[in-house]
N, C-alpha and C. Protein backbone atom coordinates (compact mmCIF):
# COMPACT_ATOMS: atom_id res chain seq x y z
N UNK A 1 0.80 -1.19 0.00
CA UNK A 1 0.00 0.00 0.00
C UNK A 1 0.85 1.27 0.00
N UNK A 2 1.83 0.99 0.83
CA UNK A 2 2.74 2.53 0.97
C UNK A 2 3.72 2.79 -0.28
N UNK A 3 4.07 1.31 -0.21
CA UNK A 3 4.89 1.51 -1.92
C UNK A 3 6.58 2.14 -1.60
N UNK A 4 6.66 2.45 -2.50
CA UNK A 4 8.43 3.24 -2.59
C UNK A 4 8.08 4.47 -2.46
N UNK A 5 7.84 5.26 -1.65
CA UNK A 5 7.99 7.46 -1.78
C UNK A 5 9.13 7.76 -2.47
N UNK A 6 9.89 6.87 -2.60
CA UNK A 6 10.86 7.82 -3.09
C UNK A 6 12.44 7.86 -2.06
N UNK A 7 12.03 7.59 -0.57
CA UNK A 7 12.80 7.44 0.71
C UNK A 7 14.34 6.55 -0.19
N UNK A 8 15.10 6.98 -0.19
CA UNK A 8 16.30 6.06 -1.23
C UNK A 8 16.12 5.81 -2.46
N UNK A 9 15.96 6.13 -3.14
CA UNK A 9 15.51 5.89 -4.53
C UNK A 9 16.35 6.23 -5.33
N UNK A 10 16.86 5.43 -5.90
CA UNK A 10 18.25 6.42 -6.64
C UNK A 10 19.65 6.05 -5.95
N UNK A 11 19.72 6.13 -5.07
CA UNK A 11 21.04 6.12 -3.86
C UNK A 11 21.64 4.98 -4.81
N UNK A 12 20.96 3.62 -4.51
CA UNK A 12 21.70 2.32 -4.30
C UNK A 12 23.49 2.09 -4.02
N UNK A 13 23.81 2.08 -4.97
CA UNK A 13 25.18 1.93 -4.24
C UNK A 13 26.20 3.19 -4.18
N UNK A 14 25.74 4.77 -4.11
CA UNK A 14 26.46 5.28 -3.73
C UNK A 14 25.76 5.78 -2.09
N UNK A 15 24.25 4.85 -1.85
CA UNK A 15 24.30 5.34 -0.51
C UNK A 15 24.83 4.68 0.89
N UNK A 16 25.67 3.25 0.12
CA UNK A 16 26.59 2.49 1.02
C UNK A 16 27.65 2.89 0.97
N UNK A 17 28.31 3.71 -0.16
CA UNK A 17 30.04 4.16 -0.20
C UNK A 17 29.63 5.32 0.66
N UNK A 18 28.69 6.33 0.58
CA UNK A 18 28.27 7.55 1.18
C UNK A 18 28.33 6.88 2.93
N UNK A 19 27.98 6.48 3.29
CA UNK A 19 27.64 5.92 4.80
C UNK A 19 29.01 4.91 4.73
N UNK A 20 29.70 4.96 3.87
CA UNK A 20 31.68 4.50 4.77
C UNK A 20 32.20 5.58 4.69
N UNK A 21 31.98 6.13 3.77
CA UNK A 21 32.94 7.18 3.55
C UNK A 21 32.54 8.16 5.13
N UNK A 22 31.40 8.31 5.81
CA UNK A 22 30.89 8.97 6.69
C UNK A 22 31.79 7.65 8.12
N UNK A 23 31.50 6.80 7.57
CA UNK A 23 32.20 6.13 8.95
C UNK A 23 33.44 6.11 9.02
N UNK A 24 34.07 6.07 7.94
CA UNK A 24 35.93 6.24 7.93
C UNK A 24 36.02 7.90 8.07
N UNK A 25 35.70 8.69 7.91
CA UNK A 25 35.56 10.10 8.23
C UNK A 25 35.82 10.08 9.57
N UNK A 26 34.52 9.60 10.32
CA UNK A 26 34.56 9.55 11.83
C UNK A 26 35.59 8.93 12.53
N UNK A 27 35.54 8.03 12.38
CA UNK A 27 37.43 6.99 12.93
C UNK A 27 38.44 7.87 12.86
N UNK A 28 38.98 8.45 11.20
CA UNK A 28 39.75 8.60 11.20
C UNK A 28 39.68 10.26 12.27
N UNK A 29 39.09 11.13 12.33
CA UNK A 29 38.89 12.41 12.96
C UNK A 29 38.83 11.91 14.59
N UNK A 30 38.42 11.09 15.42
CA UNK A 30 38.76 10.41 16.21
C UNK A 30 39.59 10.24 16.51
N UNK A 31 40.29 9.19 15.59
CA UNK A 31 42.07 8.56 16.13
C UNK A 31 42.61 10.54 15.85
N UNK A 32 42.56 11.05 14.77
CA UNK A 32 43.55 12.32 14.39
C UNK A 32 43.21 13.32 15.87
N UNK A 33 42.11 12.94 16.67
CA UNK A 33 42.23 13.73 17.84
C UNK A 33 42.87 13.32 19.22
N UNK A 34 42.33 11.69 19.15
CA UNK A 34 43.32 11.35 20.14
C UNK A 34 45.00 11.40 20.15
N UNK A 35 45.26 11.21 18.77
CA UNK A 35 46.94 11.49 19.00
C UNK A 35 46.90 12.85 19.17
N UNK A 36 46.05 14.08 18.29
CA UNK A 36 46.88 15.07 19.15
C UNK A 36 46.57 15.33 20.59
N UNK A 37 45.72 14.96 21.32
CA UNK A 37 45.73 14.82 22.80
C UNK A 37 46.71 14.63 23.49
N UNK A 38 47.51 13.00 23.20
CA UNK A 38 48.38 12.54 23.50
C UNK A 38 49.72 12.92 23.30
N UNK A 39 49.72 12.96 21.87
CA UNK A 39 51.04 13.28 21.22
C UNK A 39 51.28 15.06 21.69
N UNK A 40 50.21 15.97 21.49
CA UNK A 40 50.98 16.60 21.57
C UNK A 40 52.08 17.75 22.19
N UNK A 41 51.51 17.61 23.31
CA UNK A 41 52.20 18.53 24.07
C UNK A 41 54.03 17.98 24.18
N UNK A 42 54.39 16.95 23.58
CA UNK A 42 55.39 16.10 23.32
C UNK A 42 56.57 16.46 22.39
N UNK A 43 55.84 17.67 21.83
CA UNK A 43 56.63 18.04 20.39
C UNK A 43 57.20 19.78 20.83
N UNK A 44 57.52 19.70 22.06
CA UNK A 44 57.91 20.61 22.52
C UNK A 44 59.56 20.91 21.86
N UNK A 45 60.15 22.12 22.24
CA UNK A 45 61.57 22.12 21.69
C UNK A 45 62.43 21.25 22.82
N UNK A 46 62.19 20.72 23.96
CA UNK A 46 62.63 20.45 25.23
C UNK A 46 63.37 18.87 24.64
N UNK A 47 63.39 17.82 23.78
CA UNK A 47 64.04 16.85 23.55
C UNK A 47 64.83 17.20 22.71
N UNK A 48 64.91 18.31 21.33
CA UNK A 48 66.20 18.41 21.10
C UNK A 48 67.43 19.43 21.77
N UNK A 49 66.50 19.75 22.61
CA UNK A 49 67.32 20.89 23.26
C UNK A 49 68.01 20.21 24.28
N UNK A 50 67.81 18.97 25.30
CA UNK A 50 67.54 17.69 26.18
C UNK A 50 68.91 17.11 25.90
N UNK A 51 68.73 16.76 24.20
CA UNK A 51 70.43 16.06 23.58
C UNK A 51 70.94 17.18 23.64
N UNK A 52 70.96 18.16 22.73
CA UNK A 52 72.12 19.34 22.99
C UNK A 52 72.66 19.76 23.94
N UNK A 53 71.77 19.43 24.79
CA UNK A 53 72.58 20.08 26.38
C UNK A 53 73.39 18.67 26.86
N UNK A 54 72.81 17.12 26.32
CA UNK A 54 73.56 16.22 27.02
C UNK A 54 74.58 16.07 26.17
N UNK A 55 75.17 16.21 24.61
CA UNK A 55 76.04 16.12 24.37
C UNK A 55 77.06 17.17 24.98
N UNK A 56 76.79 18.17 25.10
CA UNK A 56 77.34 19.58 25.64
C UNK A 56 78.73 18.96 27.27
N UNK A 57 77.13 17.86 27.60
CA UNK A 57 77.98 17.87 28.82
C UNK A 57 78.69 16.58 29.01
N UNK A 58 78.61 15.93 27.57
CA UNK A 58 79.41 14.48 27.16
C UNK A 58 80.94 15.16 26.98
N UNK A 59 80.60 16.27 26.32
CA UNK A 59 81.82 17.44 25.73
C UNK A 59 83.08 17.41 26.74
N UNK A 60 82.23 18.25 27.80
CA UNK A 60 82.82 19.07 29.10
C UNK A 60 83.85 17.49 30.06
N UNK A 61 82.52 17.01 30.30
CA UNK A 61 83.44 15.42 30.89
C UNK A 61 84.39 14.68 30.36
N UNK A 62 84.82 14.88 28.86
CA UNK A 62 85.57 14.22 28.62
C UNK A 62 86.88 15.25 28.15
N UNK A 63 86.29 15.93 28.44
CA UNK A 63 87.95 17.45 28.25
C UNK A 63 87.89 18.31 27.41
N UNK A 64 86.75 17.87 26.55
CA UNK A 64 87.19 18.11 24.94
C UNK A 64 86.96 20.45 24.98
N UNK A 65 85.97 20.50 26.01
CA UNK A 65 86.12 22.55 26.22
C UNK A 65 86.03 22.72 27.46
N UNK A 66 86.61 23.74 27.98
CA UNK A 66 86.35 23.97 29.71
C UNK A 66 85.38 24.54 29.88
N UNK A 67 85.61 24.85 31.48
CA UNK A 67 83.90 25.53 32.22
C UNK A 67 83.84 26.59 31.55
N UNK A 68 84.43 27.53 30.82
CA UNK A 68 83.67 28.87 30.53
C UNK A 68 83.01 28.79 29.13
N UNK A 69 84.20 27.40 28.30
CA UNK A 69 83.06 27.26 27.21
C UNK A 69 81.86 26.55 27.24
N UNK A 70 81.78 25.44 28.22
CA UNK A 70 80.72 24.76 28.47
C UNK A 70 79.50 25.89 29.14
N UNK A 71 80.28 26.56 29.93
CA UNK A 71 78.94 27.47 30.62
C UNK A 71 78.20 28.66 29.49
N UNK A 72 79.17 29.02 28.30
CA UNK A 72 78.70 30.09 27.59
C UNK A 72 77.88 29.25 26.44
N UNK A 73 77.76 27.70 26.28
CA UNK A 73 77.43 27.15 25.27
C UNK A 73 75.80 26.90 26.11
N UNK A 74 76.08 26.83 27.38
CA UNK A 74 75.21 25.71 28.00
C UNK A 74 74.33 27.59 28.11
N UNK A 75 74.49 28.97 28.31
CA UNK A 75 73.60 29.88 28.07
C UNK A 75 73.18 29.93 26.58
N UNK A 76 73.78 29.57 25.41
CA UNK A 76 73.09 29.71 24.21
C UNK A 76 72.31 28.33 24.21
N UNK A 77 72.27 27.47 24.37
CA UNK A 77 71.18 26.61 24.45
C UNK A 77 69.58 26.59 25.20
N UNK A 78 70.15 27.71 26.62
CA UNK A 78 68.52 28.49 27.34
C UNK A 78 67.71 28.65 26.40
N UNK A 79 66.70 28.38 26.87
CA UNK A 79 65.50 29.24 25.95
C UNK A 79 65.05 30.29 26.25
């Protein structure tokens, strides 16, 4: 009695790629928020700055510049 209105009519198979494409949308905007949650406060300058200061002081311990160059290297590395 009610018949087809019309409710999908036409769609067929782009209204199953339409409804992944809407679900891989969602996942992926999801996961892309949880890493930056996680990730990002991580991407700070503080790990390469972290090595620079520990090679600095691999430097100093093994002879290779003294305290005034280590101390004037170890102020250009401050932020």
């Amino acid at each position: 009695m009610w018949g087809d209105m019309g409710w999908g009519a036409g769609w067929g198979l782009f209204g199953g790629v339409g409804m992944l494409l809407w679900w891989a949308l969602l996942i992926l905007g999801i996961a892309v928020l949880v890493k930056w949650l996680i990730g990002g406060s991580s991407r700070a300058a503080g790990p390469a700055g972290d090595r620079a200061l520990e090679v600095l002081r691999e430097r100093y311990a093994r002879g290779e510049i003294d305290k005034d160059e280590f101390d004037k290297r170890k102020r250009d590395l401050a932020p």
